[in-house]
Protein backbone atom coordinates (compact mmCIF):
# COMPACT_ATOMS: atom_id res chain seq x y z
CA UNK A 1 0.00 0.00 0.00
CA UNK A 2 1.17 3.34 -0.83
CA UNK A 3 -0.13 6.26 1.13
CA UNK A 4 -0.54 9.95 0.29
CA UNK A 5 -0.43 13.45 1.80
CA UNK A 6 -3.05 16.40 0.60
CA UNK A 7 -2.38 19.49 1.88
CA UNK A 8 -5.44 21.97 1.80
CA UNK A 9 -4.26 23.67 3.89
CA UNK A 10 -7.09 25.24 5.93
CA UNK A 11 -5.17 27.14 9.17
CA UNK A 12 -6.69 29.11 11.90
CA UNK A 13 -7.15 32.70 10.70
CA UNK A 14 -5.28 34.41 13.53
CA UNK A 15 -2.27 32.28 12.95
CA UNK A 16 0.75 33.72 11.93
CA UNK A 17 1.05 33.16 8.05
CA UNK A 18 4.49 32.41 7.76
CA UNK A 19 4.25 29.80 10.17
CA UNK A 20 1.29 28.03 8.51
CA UNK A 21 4.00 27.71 6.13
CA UNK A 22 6.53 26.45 7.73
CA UNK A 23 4.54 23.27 9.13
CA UNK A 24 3.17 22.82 5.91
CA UNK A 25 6.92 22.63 4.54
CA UNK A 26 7.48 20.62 7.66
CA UNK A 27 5.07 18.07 7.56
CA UNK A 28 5.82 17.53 3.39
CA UNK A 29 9.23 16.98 4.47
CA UNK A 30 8.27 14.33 7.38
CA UNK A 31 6.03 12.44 5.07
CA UNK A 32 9.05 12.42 2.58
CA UNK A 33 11.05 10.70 5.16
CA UNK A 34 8.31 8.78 5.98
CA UNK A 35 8.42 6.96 2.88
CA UNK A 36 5.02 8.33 1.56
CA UNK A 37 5.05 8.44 -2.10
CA UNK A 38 2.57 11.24 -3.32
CA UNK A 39 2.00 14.86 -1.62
CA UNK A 40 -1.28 17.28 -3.31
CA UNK A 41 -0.44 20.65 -2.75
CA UNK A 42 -4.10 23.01 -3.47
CA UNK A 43 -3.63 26.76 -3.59
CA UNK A 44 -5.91 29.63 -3.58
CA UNK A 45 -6.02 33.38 -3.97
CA UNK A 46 -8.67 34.92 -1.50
CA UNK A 47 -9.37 32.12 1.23
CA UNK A 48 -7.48 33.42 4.26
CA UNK A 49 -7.79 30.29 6.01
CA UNK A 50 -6.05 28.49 2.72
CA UNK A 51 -2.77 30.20 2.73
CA UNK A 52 -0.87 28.64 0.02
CA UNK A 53 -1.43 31.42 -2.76
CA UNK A 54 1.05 29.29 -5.61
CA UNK A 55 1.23 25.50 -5.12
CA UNK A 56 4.00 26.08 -7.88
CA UNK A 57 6.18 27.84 -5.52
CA UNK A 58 5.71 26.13 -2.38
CA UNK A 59 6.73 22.88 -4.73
CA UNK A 60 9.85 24.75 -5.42
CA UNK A 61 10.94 25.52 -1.71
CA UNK A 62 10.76 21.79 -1.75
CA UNK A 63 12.00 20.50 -4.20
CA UNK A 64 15.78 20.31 -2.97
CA UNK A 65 14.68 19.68 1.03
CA UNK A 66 12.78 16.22 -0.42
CA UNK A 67 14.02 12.95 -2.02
CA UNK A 68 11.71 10.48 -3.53
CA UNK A 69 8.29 11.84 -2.69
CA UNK A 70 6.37 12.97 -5.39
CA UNK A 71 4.91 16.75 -5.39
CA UNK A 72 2.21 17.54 -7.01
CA UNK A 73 -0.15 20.75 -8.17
CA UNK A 74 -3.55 20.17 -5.81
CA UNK A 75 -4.53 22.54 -9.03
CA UNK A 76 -3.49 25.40 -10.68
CA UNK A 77 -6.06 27.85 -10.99
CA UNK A 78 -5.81 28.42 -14.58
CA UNK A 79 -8.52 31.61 -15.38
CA UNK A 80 -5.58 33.21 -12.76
CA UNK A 81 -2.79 33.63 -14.96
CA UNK A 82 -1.44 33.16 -18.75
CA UNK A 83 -1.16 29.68 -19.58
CA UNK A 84 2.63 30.86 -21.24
CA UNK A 85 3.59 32.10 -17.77
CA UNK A 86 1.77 28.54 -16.39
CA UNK A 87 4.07 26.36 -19.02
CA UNK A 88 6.80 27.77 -17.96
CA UNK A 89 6.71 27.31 -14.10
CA UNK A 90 5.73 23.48 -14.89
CA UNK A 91 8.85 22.88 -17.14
CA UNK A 92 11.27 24.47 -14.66
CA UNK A 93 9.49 22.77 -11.45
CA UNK A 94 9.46 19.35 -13.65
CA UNK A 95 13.09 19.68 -13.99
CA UNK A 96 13.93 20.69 -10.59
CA UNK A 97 12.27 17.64 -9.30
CA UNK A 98 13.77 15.39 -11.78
CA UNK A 99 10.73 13.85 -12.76
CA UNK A 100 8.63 13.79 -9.46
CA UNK A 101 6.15 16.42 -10.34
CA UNK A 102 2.62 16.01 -11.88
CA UNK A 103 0.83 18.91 -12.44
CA UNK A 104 -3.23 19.23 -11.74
CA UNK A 105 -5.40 22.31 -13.28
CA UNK A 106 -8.91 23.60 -12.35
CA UNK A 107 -11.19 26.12 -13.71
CA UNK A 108 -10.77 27.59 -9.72
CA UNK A 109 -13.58 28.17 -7.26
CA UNK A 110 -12.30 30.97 -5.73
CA UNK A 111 -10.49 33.82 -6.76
């Protein structure tokens, strides 16, 4: 059995954001030493409780603190930006991860 890790991630609203982000960072990195094999990342724009505003970018601050677990896009909230500027995150993330990336779109809920 292989097991997975979503983060949402749905925080307390008076919590300091930078430290929602640290123990989501954290607990990515745990569950890569674990020996989980997939972690969902979501992001969204205006949800203060769902901090993670680019699951692109929190993929990259872990791509070189994580091994063999692979990161992927929750979704990418593609009405939110051009799909050139989209393409080209998704080909530099794919290489930094050498291979362990998959990449997930929506038409986004929230904006």
């Amino acid at each position: 059995m292989k097991l997975g890790f979503f983060t949402r991630p749905l925080h307390p609203l008076d919590k300091n954001w930078r430290t929602c982000l640290n123990e989501d960072r954290e607990a990515i990195i745990l569950a890569d030493k674990l020996g989980y094999s997939e972690a969902y990342i979501g992001e969204h724009l205006s949800d203060k409780a769902e901090n993670i505003t680019s699951c692109i970018a929190f993929i990259a601050s872990l791509a070189y603190e994580t091994k063999t677990i692979r990161l992927r896009t929750g979704t990418v909230n593609i009405p939110n930006l051009h799909p050139v500027h989209i393409a080209g995150q998704v080909a530099m993330i794919d290489n930094m991860l050498n291979g362990r990336f998959n990449f997930g779109i929506s038409p986004g809920g929230l904006i």
